[in-house]
C-alpha atoms as a PDB file:
ATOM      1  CA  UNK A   1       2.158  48.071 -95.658  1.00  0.00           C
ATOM      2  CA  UNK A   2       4.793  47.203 -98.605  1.00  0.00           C
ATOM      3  CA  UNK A   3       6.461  44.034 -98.360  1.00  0.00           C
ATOM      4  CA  UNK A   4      10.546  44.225 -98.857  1.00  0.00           C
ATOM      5  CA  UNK A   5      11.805  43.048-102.104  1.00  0.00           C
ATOM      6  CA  UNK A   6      11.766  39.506-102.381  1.00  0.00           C
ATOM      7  CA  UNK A   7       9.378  38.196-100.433  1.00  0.00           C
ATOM      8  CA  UNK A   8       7.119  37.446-103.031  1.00  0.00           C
ATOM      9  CA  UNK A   9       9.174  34.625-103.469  1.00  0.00           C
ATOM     10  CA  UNK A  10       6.640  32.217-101.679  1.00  0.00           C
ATOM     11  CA  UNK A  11       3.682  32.527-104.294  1.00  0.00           C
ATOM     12  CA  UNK A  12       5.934  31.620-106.751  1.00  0.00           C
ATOM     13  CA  UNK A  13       6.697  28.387-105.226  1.00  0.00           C
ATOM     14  CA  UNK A  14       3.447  27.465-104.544  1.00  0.00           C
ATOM     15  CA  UNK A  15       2.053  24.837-106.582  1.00  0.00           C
ATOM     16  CA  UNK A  16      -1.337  25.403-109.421  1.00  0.00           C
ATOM     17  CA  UNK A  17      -3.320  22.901-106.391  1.00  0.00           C
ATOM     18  CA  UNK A  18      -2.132  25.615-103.724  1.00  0.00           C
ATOM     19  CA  UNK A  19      -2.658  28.859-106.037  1.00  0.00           C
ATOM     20  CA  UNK A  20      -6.228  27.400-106.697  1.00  0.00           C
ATOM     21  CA  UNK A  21      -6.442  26.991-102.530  1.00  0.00           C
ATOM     22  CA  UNK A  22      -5.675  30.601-102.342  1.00  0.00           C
ATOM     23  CA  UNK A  23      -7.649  32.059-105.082  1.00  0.00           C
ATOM     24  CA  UNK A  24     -10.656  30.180-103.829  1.00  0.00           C
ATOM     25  CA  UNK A  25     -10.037  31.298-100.267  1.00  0.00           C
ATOM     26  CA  UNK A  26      -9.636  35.216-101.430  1.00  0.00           C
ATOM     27  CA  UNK A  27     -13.002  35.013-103.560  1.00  0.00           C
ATOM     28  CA  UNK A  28     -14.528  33.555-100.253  1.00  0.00           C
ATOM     29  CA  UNK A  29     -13.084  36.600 -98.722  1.00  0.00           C
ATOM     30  CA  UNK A  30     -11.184  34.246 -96.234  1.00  0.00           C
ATOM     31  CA  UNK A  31     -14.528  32.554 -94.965  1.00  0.00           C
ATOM     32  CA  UNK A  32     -13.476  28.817 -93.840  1.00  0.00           C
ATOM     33  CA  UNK A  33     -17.217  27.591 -94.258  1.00  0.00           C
ATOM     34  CA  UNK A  34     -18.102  28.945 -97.667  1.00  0.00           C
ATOM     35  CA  UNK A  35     -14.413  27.786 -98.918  1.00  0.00           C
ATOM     36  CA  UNK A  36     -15.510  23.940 -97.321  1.00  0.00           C
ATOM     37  CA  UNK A  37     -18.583  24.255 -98.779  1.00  0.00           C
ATOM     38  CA  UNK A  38     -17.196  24.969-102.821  1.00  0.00           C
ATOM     39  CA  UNK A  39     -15.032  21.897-101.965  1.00  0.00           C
ATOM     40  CA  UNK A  40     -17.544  19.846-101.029  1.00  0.00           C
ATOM     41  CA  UNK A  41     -15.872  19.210 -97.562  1.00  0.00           C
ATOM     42  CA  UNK A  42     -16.234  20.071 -93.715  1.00  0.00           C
ATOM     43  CA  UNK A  43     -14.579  22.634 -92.103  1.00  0.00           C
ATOM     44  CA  UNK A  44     -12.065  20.578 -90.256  1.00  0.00           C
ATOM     45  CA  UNK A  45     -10.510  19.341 -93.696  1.00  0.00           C
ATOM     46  CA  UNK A  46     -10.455  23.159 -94.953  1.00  0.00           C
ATOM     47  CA  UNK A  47      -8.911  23.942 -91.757  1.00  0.00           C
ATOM     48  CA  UNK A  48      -6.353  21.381 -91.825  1.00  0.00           C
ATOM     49  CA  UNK A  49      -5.400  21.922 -95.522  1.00  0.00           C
ATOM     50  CA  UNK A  50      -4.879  25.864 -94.719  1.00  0.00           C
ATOM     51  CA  UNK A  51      -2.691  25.214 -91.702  1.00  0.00           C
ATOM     52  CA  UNK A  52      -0.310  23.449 -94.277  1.00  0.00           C
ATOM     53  CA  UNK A  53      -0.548  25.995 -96.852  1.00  0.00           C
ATOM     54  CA  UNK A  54       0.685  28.151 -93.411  1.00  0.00           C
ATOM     55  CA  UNK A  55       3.596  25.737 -92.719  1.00  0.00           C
ATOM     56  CA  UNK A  56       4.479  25.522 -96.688  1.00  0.00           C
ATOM     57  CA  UNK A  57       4.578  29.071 -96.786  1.00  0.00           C
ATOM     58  CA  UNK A  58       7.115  29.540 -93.730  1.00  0.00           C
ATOM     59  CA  UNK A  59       8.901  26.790 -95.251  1.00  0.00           C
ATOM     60  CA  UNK A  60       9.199  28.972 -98.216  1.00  0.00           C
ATOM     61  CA  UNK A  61       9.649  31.929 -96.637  1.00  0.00           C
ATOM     62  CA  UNK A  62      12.255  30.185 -94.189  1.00  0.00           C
ATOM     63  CA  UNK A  63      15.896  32.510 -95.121  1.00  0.00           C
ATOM     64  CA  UNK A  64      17.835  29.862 -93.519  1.00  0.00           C
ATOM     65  CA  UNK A  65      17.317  26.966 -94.698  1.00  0.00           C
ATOM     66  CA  UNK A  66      19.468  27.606 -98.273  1.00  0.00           C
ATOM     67  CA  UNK A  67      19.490  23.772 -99.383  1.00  0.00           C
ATOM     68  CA  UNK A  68      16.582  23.568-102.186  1.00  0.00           C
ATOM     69  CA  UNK A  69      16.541  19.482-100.943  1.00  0.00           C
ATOM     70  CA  UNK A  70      15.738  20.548 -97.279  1.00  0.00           C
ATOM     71  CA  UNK A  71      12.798  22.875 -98.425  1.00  0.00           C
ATOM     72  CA  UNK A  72      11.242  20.177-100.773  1.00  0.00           C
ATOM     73  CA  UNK A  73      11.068  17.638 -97.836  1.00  0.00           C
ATOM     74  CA  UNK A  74       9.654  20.294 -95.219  1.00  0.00           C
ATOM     75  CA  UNK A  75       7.086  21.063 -97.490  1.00  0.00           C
ATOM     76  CA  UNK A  76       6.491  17.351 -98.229  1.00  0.00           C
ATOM     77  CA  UNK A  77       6.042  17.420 -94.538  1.00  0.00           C
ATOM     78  CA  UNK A  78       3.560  20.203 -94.018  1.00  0.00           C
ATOM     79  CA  UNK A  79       2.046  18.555 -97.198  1.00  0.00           C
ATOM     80  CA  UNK A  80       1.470  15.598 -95.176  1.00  0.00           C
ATOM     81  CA  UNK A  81       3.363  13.513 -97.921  1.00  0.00           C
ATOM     82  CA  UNK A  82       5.835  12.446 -95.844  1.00  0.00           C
ATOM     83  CA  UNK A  83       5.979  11.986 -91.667  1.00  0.00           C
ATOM     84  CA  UNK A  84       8.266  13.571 -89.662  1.00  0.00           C
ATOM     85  CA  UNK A  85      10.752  10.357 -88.618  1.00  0.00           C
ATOM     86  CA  UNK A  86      11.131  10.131 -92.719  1.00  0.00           C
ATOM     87  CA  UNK A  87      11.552  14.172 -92.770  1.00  0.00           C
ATOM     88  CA  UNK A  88      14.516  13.617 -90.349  1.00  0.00           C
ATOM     89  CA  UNK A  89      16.161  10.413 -92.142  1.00  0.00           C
ATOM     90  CA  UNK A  90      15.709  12.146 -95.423  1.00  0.00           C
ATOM     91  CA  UNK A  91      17.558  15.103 -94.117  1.00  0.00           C
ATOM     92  CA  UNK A  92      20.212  13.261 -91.857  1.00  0.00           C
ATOM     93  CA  UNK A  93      21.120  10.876 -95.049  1.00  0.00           C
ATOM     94  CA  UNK A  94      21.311  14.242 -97.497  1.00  0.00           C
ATOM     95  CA  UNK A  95      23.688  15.932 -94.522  1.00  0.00           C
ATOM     96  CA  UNK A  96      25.831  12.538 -95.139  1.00  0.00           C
ATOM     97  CA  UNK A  97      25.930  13.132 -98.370  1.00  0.00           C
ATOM     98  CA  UNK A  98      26.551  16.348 -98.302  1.00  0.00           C
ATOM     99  CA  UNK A  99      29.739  16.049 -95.673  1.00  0.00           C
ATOM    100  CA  UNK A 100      30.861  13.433 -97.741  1.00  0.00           C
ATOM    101  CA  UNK A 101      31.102  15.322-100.764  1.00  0.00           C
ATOM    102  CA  UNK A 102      32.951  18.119 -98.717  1.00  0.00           C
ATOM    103  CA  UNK A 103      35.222  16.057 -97.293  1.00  0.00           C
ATOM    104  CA  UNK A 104      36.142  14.647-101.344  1.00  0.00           C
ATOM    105  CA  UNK A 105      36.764  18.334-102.525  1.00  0.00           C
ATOM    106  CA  UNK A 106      38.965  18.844 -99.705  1.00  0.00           C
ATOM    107  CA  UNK A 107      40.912  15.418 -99.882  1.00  0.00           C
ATOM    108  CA  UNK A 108      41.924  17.165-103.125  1.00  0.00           C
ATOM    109  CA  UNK A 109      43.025  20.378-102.916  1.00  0.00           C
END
């Protein structure tokens, strides 16, 4: 099954800490246990750091959300950097912003 053009687009947005995650997890051949076990960690952990991998990858992936600020803070999110009450007042302040600035440009034309 060929993917459509373009949607390699996620692997190169992945960071080297992710592409290591995912080259260790291929040469495991996708085995959750022996990947916990060459990180020195238990399964939980290895299961919670692929589920956001998953989320950063939709994030990624995602075709509607076009504002490069918006993806960096989701994937914060799935990251875990960041919680989602700070997700949504980084994102309400940048929509602001970004109304703001729209209503300038218009102001003068």
């Amino acid at each position: 099954m060929a993917e459509g053009k373009g949607n390699s687009g996620w692997i190169e947005r992945l960071g080297d800490e992710d592409m290591a995650f995912v080259k260790r997890f291929v040469l495991a051949s996708g085995s959750l246990k022996a990947l916990a076990e060459v990180y020195g960690v238990s399964y939980p952990t290895i299961r919670l750091r692929l589920d956001r991998l998953i989320e950063k990858v939709r994030i990624i992936d995602e075709m509607q959300i076009t504002d490069e600020l918006e993806r960096q803070a989701r994937m914060l999110m799935a990251d875990g950097r960041i919680d989602g009450a700070a997700l949504r007042a980084l994102l309400a302040a940048h929509r602001k912003d970004l109304e703001r600035h729209s209503e300038d440009n218009s102001d003068n034309s």
